[in-house]
Protein backbone atom coordinates (compact mmCIF):
# COMPACT_ATOMS: atom_id res chain seq x y z
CA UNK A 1 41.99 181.07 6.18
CA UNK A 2 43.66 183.04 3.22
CA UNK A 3 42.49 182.06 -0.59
CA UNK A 4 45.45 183.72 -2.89
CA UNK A 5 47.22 182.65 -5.56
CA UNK A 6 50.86 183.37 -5.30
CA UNK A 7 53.39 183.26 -8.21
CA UNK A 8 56.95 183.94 -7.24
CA UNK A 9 60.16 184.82 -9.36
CA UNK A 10 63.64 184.48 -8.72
CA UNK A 11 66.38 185.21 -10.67
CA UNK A 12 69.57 183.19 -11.40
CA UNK A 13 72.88 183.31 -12.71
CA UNK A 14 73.39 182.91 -16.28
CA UNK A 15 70.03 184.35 -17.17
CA UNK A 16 67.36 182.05 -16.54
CA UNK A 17 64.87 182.14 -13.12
CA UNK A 18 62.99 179.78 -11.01
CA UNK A 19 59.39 180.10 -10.45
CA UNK A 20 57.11 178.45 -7.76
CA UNK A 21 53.53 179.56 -6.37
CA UNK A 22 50.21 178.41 -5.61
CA UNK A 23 47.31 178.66 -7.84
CA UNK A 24 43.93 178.79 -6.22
CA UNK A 25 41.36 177.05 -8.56
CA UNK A 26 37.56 176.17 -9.03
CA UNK A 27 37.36 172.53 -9.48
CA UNK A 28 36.69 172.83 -13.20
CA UNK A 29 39.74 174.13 -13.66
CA UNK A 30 42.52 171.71 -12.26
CA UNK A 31 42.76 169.81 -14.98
CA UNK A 32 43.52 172.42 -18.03
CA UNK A 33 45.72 173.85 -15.55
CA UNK A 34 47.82 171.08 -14.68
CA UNK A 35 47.93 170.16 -18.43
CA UNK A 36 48.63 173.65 -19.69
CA UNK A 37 51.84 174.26 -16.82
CA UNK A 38 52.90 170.30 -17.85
CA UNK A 39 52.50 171.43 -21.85
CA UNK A 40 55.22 174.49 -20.90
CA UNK A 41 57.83 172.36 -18.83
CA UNK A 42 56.87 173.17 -15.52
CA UNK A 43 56.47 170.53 -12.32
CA UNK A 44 53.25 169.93 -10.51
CA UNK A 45 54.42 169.01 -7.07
CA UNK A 46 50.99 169.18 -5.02
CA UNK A 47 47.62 169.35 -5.86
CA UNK A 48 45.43 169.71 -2.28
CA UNK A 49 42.23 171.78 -1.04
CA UNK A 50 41.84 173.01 2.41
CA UNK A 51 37.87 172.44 2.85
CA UNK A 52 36.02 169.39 3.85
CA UNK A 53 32.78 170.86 2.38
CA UNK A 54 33.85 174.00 0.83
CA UNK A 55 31.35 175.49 -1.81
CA UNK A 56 32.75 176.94 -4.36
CA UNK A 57 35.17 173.71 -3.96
CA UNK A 58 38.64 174.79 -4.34
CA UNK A 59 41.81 173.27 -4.84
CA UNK A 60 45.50 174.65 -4.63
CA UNK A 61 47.97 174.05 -7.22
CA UNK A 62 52.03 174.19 -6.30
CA UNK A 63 54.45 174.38 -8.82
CA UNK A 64 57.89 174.85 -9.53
CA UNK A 65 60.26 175.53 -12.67
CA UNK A 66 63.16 176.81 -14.07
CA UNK A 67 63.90 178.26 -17.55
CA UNK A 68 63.72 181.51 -19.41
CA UNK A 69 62.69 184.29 -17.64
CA UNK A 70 60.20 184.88 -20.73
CA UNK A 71 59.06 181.19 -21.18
CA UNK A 72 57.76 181.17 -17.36
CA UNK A 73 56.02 183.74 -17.78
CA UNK A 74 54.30 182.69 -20.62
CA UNK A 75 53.95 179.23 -19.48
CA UNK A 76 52.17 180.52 -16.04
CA UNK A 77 49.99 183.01 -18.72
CA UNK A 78 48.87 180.41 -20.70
CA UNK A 79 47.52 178.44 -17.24
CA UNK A 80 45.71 181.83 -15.90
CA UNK A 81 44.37 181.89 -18.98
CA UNK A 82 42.36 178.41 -18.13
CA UNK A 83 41.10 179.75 -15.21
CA UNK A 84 38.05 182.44 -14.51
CA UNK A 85 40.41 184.95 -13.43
CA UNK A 86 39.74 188.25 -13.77
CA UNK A 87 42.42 189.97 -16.03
């Protein structure tokens, strides 16, 4: 079983793109996540883990926007930087 986060880009006429991915997060961090990516515009649409008993427990994050080219990339900045990531 694979444990990545993905973040994808696409770009679209008239300038702007569409983002969507999966975040891989420790339980501690859902919630600042999920705040943070609401705080910048940009849709929650599933919040699941894979594990009955997993340890660390993990859950994955999908979202989904479109704006700015610049703004998603700050917005999905701004929710890395709520997780342990390495950077």
């Amino acid at each position: 079983m694979g444990v990545v986060t993905v973040l994808n880009f696409q770009a679209l006429p008239e300038g702007n793109a569409t983002i969507t991915g999966d975040l891989v997060l420790l339980d501690p961090e859902v919630n600042p996540v999920a705040r943070t990516l609401r705080q910048h515009g940009v849709d929650l649409t599933a919040i699941h883990n894979h594990g009955l008993r997993d340890t660390p427990r993990l859950f994955y994050m999908h979202f989904w926007s479109v704006d700015a080219p610049t703004k998603l990339a700050q917005a999905l900045k701004a929710a890395l930087d709520q997780t342990s990531s390495r950077r």
